[in-house]
N, C-alpha and C. Protein backbone atom coordinates (compact mmCIF):
# COMPACT_ATOMS: atom_id res chain seq x y z
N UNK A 1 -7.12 -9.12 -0.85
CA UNK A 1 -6.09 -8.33 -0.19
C UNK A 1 -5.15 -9.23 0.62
N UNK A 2 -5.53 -9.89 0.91
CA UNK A 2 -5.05 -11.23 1.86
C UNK A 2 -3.37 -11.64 1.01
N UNK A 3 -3.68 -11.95 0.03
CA UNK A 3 -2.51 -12.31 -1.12
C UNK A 3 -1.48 -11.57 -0.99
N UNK A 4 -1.68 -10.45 -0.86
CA UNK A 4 -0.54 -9.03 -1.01
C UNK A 4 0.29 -9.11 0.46
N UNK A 5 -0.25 -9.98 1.12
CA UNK A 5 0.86 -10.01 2.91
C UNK A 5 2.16 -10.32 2.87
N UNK A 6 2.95 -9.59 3.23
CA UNK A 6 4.38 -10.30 2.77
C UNK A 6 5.29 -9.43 1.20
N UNK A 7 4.25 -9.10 0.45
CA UNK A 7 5.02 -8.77 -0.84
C UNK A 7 4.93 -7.51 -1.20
N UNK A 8 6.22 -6.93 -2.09
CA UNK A 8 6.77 -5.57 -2.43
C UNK A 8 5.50 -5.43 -2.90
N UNK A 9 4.52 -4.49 -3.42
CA UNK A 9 3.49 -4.01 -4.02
C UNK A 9 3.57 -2.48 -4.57
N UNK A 10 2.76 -2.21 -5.56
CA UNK A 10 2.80 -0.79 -6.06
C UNK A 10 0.85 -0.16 -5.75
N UNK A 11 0.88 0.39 -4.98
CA UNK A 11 -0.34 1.12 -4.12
C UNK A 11 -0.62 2.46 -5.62
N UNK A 12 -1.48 2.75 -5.60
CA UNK A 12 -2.17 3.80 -6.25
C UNK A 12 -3.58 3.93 -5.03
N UNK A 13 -3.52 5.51 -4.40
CA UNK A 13 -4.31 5.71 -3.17
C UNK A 13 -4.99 6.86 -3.28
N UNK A 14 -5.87 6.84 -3.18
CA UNK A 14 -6.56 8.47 -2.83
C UNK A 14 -7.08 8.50 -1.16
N UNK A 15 -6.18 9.54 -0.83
CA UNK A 15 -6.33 9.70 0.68
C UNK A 15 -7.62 10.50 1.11
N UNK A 16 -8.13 10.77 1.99
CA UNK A 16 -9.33 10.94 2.77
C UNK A 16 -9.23 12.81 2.17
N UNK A 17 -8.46 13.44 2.03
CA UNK A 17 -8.30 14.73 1.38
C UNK A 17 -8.52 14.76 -0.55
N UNK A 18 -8.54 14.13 -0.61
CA UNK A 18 -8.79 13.96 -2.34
C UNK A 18 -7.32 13.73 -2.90
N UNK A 19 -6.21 13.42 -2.53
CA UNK A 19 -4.93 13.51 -2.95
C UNK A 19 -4.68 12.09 -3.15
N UNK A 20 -4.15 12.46 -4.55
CA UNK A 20 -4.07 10.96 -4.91
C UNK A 20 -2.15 10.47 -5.15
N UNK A 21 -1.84 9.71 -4.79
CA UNK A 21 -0.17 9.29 -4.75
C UNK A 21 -0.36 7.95 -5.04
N UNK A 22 0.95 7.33 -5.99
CA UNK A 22 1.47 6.36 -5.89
C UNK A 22 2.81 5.95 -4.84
N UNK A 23 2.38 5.05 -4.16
CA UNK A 23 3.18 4.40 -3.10
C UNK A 23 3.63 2.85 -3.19
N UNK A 24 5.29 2.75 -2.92
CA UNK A 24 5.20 1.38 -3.31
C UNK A 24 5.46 0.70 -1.79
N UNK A 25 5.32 -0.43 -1.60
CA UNK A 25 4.29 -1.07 -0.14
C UNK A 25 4.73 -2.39 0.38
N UNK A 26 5.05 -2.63 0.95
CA UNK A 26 5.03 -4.41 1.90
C UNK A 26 3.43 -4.40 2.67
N UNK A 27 2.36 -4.79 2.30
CA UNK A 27 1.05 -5.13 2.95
C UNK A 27 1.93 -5.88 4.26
N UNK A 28 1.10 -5.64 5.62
CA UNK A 28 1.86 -6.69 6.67
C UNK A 28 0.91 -7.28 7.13
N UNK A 29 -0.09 -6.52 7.33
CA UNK A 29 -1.63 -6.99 7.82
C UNK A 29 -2.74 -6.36 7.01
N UNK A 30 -3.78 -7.01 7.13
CA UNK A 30 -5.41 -6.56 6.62
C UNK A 30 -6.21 -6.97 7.55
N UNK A 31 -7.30 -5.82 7.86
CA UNK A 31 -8.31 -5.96 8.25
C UNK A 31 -9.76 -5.86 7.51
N UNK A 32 -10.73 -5.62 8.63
CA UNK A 32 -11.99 -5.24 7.51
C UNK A 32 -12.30 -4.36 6.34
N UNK A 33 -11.55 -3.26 7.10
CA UNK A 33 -11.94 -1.81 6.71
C UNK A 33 -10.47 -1.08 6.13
N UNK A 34 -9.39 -1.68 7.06
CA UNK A 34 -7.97 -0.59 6.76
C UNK A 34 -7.12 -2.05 6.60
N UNK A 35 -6.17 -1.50 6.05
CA UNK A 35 -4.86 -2.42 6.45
C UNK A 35 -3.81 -1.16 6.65
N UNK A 36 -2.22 -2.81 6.79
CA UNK A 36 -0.89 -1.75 7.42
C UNK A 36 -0.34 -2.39 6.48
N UNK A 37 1.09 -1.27 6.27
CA UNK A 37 2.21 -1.26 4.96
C UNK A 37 2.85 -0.89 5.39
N UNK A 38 3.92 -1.04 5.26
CA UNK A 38 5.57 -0.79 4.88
C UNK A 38 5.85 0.43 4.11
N UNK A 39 5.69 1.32 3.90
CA UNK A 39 5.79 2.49 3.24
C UNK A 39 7.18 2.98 2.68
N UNK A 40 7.75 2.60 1.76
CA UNK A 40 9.26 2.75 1.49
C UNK A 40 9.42 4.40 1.29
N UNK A 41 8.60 5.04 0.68
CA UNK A 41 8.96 6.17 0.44
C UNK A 41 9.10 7.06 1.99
N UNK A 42 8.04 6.79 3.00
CA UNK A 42 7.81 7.74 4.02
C UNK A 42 9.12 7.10 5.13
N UNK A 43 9.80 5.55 4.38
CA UNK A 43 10.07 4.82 5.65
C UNK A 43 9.53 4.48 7.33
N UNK A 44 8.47 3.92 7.12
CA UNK A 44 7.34 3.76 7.99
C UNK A 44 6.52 3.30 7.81
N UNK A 45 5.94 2.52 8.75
CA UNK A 45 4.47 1.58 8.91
C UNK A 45 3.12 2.84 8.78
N UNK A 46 1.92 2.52 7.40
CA UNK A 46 1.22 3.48 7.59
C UNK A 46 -0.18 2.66 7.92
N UNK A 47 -1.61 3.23 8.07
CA UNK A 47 -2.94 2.62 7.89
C UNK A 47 -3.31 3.06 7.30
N UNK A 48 -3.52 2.61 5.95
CA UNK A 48 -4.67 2.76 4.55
C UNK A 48 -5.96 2.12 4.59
N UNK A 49 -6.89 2.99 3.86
CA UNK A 49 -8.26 2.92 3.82
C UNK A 49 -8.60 1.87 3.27
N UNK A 50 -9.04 0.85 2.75
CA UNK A 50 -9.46 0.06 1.63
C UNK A 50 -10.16 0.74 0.62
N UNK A 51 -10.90 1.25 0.91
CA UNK A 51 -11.87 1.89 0.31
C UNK A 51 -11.24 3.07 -0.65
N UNK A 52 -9.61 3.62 -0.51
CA UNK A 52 -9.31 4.54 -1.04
C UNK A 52 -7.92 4.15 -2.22
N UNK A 53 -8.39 2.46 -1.76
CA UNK A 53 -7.31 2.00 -2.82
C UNK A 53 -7.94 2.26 -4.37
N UNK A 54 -7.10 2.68 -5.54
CA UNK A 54 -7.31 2.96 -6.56
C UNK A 54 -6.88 2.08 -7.52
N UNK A 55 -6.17 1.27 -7.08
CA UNK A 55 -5.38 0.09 -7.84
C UNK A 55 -4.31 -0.67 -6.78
N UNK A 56 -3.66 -1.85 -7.24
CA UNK A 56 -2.72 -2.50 -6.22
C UNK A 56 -2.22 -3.63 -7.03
N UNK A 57 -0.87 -3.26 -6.88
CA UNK A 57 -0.41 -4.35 -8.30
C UNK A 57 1.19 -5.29 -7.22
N UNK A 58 1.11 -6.35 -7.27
CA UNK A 58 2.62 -6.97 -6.81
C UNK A 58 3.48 -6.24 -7.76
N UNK A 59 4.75 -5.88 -7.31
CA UNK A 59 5.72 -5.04 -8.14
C UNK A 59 6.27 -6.37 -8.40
N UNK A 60 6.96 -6.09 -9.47
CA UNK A 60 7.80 -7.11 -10.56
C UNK A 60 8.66 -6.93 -10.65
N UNK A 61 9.73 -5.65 -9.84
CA UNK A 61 10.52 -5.44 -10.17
C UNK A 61 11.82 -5.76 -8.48
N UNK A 62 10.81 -6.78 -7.36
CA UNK A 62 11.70 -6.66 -6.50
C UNK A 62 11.24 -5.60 -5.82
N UNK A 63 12.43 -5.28 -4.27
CA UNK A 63 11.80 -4.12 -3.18
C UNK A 63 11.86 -2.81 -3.77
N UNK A 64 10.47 -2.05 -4.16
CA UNK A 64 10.88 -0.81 -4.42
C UNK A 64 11.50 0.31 -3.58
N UNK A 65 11.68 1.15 -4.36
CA UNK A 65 12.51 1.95 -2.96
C UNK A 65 12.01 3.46 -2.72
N UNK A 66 11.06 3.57 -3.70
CA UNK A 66 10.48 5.12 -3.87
C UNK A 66 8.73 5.17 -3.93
């Protein structure tokens, strides 16, 4: 997770409700358990689970915007 600090990313998440979204992401920090993102769609810093990541890919396409 460490790798992803700094870069546009594409999040696939299942949140603590069973709802699952794709989100595309700037990782800024990681911790043990959660990290923080850049959230382009919500415009805002969020805290994600680790545990509820479903996938996590560097985007290829540059800053996403949705």
């Amino acid at each position: 997770m460490q790798g992803y600090i700094g870069k546009d990313s594409q999040l696939i998440y299942n949140d603590s409700k069973g709802n699952v979204s794709i989100r595309n992401i700037r990782v800024m920090a990681v911790g043990k358990a959660r990290f923080m993102a850049y959230c382009y769609k919500a415009q805002s810093v969020h805290t994600f689970r680790k545990s509820g990541v479903v996938d996590l890919e560097v985007s290829t396409y540059g800053k996403a915007t949705g």
